[in-house]
C-alpha atoms as a PDB file:
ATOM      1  CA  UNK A   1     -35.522 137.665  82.302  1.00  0.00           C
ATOM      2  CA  UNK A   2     -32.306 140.163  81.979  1.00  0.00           C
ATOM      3  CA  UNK A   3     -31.541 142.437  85.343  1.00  0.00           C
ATOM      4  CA  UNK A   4     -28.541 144.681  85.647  1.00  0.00           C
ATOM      5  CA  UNK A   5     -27.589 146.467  88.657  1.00  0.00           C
ATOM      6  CA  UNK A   6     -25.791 150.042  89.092  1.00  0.00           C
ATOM      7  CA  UNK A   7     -24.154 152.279  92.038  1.00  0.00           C
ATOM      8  CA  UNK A   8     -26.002 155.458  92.782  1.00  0.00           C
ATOM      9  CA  UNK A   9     -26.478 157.823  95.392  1.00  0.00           C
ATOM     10  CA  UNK A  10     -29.393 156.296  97.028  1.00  0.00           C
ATOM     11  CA  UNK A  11     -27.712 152.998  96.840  1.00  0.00           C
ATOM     12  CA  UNK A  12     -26.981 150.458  94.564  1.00  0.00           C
ATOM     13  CA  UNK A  13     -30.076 149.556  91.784  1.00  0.00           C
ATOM     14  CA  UNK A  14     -31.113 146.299  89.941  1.00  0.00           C
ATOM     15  CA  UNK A  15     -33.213 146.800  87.169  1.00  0.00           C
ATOM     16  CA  UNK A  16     -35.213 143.594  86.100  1.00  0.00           C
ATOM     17  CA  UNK A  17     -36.524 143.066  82.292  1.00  0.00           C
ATOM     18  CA  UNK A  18     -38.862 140.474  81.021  1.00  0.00           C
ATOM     19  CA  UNK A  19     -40.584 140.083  77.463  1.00  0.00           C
ATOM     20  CA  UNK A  20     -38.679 143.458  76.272  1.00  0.00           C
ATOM     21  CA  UNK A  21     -40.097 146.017  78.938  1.00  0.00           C
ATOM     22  CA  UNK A  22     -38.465 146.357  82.352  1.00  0.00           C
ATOM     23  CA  UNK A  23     -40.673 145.102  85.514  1.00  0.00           C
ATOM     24  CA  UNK A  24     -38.872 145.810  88.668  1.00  0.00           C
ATOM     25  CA  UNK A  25     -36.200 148.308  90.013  1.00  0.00           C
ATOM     26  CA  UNK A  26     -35.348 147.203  93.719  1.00  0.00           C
ATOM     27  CA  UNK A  27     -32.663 148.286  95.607  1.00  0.00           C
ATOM     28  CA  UNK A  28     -30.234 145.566  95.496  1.00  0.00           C
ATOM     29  CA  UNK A  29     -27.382 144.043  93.442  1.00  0.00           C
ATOM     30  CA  UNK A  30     -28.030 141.377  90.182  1.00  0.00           C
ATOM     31  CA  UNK A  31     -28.076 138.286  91.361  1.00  0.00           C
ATOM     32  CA  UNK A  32     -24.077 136.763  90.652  1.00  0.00           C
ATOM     33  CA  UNK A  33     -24.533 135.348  87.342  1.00  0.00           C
ATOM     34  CA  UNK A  34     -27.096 137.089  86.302  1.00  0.00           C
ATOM     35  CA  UNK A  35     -27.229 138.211  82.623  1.00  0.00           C
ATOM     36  CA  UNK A  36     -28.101 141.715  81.393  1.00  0.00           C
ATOM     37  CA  UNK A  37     -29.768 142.168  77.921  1.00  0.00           C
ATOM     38  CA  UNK A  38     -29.825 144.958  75.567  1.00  0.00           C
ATOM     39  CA  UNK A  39     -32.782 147.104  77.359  1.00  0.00           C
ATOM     40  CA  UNK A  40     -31.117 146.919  81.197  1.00  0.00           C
ATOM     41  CA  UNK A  41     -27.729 148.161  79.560  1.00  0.00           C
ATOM     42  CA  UNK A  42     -30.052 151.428  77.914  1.00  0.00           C
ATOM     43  CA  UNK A  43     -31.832 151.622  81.402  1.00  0.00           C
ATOM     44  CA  UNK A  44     -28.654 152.044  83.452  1.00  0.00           C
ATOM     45  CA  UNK A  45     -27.606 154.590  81.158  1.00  0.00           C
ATOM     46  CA  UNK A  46     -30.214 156.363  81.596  1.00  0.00           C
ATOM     47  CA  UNK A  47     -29.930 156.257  85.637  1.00  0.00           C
ATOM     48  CA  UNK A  48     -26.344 157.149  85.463  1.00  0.00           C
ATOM     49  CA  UNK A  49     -27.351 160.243  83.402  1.00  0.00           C
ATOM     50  CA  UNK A  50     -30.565 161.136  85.740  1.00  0.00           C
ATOM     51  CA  UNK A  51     -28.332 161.174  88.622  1.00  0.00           C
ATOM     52  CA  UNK A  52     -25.727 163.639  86.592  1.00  0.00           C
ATOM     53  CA  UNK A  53     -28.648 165.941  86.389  1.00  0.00           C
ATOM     54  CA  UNK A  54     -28.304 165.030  82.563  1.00  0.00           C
ATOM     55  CA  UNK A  55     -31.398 163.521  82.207  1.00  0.00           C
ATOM     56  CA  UNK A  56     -34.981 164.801  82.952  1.00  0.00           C
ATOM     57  CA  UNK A  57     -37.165 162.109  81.669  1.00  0.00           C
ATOM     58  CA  UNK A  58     -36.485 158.585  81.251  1.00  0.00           C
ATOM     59  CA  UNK A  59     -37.333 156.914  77.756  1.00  0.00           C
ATOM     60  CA  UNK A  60     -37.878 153.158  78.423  1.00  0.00           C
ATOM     61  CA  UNK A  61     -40.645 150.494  77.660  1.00  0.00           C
ATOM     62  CA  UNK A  62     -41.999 149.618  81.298  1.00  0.00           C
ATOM     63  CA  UNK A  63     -44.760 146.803  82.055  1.00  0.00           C
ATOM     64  CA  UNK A  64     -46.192 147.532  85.412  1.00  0.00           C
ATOM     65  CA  UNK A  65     -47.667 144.360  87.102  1.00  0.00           C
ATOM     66  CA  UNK A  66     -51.088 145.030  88.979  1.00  0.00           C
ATOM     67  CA  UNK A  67     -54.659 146.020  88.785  1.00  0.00           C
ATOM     68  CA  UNK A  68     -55.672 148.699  86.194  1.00  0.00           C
ATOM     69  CA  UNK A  69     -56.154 150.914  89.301  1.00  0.00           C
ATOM     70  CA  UNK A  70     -52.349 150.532  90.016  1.00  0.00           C
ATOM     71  CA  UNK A  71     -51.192 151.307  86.079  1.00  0.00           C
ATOM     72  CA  UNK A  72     -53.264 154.058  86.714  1.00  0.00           C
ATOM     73  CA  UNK A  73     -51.382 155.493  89.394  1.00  0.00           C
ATOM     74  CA  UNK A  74     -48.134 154.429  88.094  1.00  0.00           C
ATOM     75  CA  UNK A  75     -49.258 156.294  84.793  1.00  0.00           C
ATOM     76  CA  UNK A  76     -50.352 159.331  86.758  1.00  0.00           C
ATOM     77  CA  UNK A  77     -46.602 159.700  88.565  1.00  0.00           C
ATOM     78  CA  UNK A  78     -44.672 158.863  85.389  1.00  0.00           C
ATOM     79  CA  UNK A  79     -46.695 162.181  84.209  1.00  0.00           C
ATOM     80  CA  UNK A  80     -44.839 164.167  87.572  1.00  0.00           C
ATOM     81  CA  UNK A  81     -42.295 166.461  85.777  1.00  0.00           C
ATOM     82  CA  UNK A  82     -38.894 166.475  87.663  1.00  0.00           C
ATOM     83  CA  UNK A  83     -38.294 168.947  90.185  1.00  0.00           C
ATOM     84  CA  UNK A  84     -42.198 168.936  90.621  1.00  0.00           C
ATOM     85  CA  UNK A  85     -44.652 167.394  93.028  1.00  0.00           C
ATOM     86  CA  UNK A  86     -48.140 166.059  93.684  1.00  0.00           C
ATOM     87  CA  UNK A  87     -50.193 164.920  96.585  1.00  0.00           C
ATOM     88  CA  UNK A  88     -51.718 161.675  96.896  1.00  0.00           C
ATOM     89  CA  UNK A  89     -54.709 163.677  96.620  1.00  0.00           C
ATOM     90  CA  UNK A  90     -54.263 165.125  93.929  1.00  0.00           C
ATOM     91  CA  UNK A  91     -53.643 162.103  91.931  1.00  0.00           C
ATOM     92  CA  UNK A  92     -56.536 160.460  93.701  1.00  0.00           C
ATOM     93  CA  UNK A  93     -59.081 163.831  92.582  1.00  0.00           C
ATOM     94  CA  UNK A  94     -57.723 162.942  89.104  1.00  0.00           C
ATOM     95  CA  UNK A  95     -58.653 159.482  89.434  1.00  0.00           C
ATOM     96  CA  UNK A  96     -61.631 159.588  90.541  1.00  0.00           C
ATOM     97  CA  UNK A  97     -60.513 157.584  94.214  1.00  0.00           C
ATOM     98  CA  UNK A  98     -59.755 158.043  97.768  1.00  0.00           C
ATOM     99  CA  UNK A  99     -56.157 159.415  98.477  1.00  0.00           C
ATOM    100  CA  UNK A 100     -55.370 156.249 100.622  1.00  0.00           C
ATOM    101  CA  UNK A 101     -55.560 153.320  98.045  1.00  0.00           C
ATOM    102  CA  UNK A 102     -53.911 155.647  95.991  1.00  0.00           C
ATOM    103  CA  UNK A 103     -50.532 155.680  98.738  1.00  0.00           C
ATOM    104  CA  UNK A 104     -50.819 152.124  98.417  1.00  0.00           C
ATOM    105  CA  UNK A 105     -50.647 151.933  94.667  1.00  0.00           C
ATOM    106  CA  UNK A 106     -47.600 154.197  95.394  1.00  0.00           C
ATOM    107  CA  UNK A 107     -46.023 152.364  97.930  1.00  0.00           C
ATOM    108  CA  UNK A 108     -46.260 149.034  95.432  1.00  0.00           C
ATOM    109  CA  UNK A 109     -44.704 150.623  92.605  1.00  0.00           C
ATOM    110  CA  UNK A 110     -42.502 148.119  91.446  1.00  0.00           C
ATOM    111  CA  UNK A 111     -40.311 150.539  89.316  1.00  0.00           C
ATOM    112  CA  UNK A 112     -39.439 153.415  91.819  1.00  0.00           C
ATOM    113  CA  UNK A 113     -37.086 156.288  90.743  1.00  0.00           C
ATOM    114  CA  UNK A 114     -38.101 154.894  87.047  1.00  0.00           C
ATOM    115  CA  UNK A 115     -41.628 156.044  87.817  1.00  0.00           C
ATOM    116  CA  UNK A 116     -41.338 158.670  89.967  1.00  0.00           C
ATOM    117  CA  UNK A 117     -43.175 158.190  93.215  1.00  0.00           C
ATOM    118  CA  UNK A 118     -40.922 159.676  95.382  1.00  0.00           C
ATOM    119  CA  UNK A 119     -42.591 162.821  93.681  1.00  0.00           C
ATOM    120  CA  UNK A 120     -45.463 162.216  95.486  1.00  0.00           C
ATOM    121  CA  UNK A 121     -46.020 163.385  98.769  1.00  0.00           C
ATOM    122  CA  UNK A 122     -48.808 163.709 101.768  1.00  0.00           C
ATOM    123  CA  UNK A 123     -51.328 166.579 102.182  1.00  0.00           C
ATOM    124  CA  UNK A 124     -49.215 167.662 105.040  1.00  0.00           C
ATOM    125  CA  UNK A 125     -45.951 166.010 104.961  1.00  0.00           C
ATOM    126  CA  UNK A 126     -43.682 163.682 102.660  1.00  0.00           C
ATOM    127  CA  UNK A 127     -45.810 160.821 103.085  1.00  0.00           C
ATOM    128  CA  UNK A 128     -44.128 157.488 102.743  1.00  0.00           C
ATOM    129  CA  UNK A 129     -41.296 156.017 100.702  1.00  0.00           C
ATOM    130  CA  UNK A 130     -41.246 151.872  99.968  1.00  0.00           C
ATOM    131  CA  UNK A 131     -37.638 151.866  98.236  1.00  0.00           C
ATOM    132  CA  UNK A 132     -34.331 151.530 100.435  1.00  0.00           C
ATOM    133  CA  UNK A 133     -33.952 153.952 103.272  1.00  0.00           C
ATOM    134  CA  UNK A 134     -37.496 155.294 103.219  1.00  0.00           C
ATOM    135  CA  UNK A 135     -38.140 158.866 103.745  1.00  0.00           C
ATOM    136  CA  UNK A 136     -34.326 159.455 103.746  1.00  0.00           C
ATOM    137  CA  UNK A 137     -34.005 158.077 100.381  1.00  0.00           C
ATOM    138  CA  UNK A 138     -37.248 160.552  99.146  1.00  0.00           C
ATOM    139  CA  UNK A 139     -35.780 163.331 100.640  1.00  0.00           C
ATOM    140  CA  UNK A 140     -32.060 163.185  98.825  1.00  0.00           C
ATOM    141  CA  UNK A 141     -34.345 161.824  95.443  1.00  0.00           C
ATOM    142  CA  UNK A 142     -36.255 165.402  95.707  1.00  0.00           C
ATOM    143  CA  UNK A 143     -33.516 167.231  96.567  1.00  0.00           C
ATOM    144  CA  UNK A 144     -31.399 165.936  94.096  1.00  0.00           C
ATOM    145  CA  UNK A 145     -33.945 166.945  91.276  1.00  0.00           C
ATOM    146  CA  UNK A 146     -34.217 170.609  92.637  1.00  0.00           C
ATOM    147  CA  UNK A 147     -37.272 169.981  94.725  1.00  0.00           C
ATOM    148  CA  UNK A 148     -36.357 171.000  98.088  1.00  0.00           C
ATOM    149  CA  UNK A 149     -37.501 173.958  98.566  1.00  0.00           C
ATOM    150  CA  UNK A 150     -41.264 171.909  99.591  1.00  0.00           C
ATOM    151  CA  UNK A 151     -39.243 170.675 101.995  1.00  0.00           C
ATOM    152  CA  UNK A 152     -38.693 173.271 103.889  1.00  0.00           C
END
């Protein structure tokens, strides 16, 4: 296992990779001593250029952890174009499911910002945010991709 951490805007971000995919982005330093591979070094790259507006789509092998349900939704977010939106509904018509166990698949992403599910939002409101900060950290996430004008 390889993680890497970075500085951002919506805090500082440790990206975790195991078997050549990455697993987990959390919001949190790398542990001390912890060793970065290869594929975390390409994945902070690629954050640093998202949050210069240089980058509109990230390019990295992911492994999401969880039910087929949950890759589902993870797959179905990852799909979100930047600067766009969906409702848990939405996703859930898509899927076939009920909107709520599709906020929970959200709210267990374990690869947030990566997989967009800050680009996902309530029938009538933001709905909830599991990374750092919560609904703050959605809010400055859309904004920052040109989304905020559904915010208002």
């Amino acid at each position: 296992m390889a993680e890497a951490s970075l500085e951002t805007p919506v805090g500082t971000l440790c990206v975790v990779e195991r078997d050549g995919a990455i697993v987990r982005l959390s919001w949190q330093a790398a542990p001390v001593g912890a060793s970065g591979s290869a594929l975390t070094a390409e994945a902070l790259t690629q954050l640093r250029a998202y949050f210069a507006h240089e980058l509109t789509e990230f390019d990295l092998p992911l492994a999401v952890a969880g039910s087929d349900f949950q890759r589902a939704v993870c797959a179905a977010m990852s799909a979100i174009p930047l600067g766009e939106t969906r409702t848990y509904g939405d996703i859930a018509k898509d899927l076939g499911a009920a909107a709520q166990p599709v906020g929970n698949a959200c709210g267990a992403n374990p690869i947030p910002v990566i997989i967009p599910c800050h680009r996902v939002l309530g029938a009538l409101g933001l709905g909830g945010f599991s990374g750092a900060g919560g609904v703050e950290t959605k809010v400055t996430l859309l904004r920052h991709e040109g989304a905020a004008g559904l915010l208002i």
